[in-house]
C-alpha atoms as a PDB file:
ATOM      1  CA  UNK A   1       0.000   0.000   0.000  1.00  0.00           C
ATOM      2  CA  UNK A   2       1.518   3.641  -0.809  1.00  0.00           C
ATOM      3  CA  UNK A   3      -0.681   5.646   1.685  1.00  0.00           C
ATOM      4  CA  UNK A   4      -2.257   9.037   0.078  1.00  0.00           C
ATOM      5  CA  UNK A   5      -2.170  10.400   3.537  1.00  0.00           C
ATOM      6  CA  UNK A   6      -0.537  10.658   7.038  1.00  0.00           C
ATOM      7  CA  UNK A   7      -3.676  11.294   9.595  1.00  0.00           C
ATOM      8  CA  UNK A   8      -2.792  12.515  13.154  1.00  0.00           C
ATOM      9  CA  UNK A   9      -5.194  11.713  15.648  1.00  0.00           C
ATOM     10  CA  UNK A  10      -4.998  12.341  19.567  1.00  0.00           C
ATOM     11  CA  UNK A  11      -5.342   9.631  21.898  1.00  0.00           C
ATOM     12  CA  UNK A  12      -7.986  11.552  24.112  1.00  0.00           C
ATOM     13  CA  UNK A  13      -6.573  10.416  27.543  1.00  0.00           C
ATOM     14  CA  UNK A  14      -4.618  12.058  29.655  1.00  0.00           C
ATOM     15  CA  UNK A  15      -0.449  11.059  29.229  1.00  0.00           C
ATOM     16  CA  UNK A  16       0.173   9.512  32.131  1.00  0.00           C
ATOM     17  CA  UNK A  17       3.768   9.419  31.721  1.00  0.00           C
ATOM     18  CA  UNK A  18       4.055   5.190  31.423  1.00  0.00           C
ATOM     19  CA  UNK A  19       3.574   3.358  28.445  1.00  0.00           C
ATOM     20  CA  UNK A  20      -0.247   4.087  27.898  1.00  0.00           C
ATOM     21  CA  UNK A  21       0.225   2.435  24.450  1.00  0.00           C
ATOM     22  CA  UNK A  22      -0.282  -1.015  25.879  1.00  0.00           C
ATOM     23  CA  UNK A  23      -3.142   0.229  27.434  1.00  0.00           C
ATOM     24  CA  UNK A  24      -4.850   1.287  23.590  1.00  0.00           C
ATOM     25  CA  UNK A  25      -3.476  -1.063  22.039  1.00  0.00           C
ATOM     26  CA  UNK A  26      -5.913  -3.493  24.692  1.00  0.00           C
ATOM     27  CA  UNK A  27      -8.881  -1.418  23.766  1.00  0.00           C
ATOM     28  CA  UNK A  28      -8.390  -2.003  20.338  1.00  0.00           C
ATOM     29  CA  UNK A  29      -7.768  -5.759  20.531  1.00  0.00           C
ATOM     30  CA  UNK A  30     -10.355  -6.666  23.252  1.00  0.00           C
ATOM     31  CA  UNK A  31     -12.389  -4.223  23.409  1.00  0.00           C
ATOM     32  CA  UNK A  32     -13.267  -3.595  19.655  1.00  0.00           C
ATOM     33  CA  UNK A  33     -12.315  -7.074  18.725  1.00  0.00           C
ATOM     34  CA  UNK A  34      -9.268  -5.548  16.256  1.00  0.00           C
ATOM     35  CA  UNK A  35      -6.482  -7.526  14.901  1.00  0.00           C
ATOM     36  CA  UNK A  36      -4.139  -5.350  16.428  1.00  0.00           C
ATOM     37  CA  UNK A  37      -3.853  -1.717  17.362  1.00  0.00           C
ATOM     38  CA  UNK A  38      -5.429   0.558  14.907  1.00  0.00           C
ATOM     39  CA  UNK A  39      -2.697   3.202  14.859  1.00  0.00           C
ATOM     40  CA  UNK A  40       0.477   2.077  12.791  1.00  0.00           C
ATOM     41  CA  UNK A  41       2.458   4.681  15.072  1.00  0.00           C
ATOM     42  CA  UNK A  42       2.431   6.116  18.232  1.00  0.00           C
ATOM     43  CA  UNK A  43       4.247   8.886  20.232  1.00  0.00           C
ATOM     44  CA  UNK A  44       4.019   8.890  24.279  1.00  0.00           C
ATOM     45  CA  UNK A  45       6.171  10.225  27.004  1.00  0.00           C
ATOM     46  CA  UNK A  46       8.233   7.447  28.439  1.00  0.00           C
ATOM     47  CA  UNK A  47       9.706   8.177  31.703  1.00  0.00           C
ATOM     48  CA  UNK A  48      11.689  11.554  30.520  1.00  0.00           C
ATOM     49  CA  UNK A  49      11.468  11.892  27.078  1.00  0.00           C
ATOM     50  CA  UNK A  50       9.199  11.052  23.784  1.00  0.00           C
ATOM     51  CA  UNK A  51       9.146   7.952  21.947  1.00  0.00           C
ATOM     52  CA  UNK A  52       7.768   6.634  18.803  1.00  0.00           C
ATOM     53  CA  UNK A  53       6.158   3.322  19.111  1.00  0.00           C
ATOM     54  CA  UNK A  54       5.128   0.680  16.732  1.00  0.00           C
ATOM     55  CA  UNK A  55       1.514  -0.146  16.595  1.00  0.00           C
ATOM     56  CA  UNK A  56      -0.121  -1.920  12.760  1.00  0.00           C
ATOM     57  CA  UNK A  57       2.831  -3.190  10.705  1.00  0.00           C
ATOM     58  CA  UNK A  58       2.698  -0.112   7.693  1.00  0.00           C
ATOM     59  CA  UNK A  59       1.817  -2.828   5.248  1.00  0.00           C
ATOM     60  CA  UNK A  60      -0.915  -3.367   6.919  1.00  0.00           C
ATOM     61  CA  UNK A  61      -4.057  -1.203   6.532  1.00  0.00           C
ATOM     62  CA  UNK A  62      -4.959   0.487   9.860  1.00  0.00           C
ATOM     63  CA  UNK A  63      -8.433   1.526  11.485  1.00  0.00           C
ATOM     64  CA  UNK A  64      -8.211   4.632  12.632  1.00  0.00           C
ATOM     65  CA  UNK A  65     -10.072   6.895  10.083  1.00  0.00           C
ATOM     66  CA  UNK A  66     -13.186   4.932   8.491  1.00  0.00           C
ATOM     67  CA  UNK A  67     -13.303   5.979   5.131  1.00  0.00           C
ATOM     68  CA  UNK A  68      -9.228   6.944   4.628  1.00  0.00           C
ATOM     69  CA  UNK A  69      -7.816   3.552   6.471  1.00  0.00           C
ATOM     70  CA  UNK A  70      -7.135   1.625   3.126  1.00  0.00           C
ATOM     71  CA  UNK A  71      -5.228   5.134   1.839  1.00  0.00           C
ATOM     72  CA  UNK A  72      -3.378   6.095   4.872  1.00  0.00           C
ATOM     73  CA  UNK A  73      -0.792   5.607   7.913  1.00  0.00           C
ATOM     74  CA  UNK A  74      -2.062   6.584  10.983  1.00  0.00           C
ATOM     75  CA  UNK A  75       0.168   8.407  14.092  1.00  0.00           C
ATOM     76  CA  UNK A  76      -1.284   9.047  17.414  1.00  0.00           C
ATOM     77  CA  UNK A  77       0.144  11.360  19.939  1.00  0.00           C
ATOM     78  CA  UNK A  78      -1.129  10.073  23.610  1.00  0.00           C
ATOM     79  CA  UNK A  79      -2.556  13.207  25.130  1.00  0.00           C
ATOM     80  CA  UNK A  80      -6.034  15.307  25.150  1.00  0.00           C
ATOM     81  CA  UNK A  81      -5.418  17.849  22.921  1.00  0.00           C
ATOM     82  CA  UNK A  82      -8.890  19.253  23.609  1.00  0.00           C
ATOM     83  CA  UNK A  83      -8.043  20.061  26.627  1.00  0.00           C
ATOM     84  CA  UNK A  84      -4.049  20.847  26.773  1.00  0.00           C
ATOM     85  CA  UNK A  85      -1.270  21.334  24.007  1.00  0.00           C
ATOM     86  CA  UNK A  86       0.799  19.172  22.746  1.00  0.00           C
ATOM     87  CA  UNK A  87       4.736  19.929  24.435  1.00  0.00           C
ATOM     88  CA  UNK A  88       6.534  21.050  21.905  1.00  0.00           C
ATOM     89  CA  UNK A  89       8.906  17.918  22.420  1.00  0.00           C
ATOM     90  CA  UNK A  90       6.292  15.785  21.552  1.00  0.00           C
ATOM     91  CA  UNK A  91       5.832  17.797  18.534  1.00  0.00           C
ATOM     92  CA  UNK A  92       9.550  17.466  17.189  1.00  0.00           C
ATOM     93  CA  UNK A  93       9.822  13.705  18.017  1.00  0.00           C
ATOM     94  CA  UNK A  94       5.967  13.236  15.770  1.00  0.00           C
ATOM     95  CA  UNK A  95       7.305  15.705  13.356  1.00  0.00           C
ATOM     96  CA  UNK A  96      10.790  13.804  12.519  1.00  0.00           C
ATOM     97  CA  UNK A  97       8.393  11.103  12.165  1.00  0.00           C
ATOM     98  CA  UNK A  98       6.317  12.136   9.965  1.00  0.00           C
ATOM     99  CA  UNK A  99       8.728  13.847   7.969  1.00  0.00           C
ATOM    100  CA  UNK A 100      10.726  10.205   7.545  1.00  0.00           C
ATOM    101  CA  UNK A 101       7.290   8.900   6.555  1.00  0.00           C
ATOM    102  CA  UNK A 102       6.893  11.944   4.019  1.00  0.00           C
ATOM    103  CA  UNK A 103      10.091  10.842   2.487  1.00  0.00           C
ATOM    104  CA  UNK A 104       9.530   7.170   2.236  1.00  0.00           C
ATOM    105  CA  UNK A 105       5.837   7.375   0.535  1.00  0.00           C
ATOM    106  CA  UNK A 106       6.901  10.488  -1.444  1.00  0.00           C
ATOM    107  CA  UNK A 107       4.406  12.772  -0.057  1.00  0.00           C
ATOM    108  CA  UNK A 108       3.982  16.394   0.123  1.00  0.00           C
ATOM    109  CA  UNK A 109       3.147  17.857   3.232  1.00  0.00           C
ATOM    110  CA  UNK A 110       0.051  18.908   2.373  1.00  0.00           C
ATOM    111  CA  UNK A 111      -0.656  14.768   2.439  1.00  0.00           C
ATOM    112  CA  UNK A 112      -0.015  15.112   7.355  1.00  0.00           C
ATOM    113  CA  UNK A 113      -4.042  15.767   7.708  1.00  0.00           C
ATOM    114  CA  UNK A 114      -6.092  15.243  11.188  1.00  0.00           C
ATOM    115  CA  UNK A 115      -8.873  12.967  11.477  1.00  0.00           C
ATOM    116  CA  UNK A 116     -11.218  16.304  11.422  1.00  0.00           C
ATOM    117  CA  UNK A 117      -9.938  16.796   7.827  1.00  0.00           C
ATOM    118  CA  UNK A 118     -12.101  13.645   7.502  1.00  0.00           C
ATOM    119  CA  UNK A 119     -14.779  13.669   9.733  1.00  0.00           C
ATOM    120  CA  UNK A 120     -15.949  17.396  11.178  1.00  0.00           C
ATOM    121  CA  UNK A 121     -17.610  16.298  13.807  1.00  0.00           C
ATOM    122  CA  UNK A 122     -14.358  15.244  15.634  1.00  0.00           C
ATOM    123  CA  UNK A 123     -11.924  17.653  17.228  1.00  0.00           C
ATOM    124  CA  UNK A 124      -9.198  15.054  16.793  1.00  0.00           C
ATOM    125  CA  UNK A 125      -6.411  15.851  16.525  1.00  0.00           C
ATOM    126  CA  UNK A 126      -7.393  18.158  19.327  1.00  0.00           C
ATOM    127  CA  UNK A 127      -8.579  21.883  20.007  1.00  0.00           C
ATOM    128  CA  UNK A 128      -5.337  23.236  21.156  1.00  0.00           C
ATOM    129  CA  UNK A 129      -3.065  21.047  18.594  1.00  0.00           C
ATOM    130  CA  UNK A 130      -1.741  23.494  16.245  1.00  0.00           C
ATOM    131  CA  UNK A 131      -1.621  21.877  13.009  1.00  0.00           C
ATOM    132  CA  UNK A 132      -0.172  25.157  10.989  1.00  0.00           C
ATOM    133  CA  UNK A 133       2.709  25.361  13.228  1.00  0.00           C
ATOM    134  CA  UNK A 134       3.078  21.664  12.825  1.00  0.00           C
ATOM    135  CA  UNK A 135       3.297  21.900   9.374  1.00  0.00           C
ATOM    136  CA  UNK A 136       5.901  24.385   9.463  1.00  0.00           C
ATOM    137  CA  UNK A 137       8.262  21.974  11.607  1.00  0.00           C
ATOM    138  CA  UNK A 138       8.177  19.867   8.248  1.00  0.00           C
END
């Protein structure tokens, strides 16, 4: 699959500084009844600094944006973005990310969108996420 997009979403729960990945990635599985987690990426505070995590193998199609998972690689940052922003740490750390990802699909940047881009009715990812400025660290 060469994705079309890269969606950011928010994770909607407060970052409780451990791995909280485990934690969605247990939703998704027994909860929803998933194969695995829906997010191919994640990036969460562990301990004292920012880490990307693996979640859907990227050859794999995800479920995190109904109607764009077959066309798209999904990256969560854990936090409530509705409520708080993003640290700008966690902002560098998604952006290299997504800027690798950018470079191995071939993608403009105008491909990063947030699952609001697809569905209005959501916030995701956040209120307070500042998607402009996020661009600009691209």
């Amino acid at each position: 699959m060469k994705p079309e997009y890269i969606i950011l979403h928010h994770s909607l729960t407060k970052d409780s500084k451990t791995v909280s990945w485990s934690a969605i990635r247990r939703y998704h599985v027994h909860k929803r009844g998933w194969a695995a987690i829906g997010y191919h990426f994640g990036v969460e505070l562990v301990g004292e600094s920012y880490e990307i995590l693996m979640g859907r193998m990227m050859n794999k199609v995800g479920a995190h944006c109904l109607g764009a998972n077959g066309k798209s690689i999904g990256v969560c940052l854990v936090g409530n973005f509705d409520i708080e922003e993003p640290e700008q740490s966690q902002l560098i750390v998604a952006g290299n990310l997504v800027k690798t990802l950018l470079d191995v699909f071939n993608l403009d940047k105008a491909a990063v969108k947030g699952d609001s881009d697809f569905h209005p009715s959501k916030t995701c990812p956040g209120k307070l996420f500042p998607m402009g400025y996020f661009r600009e660290l691209l």
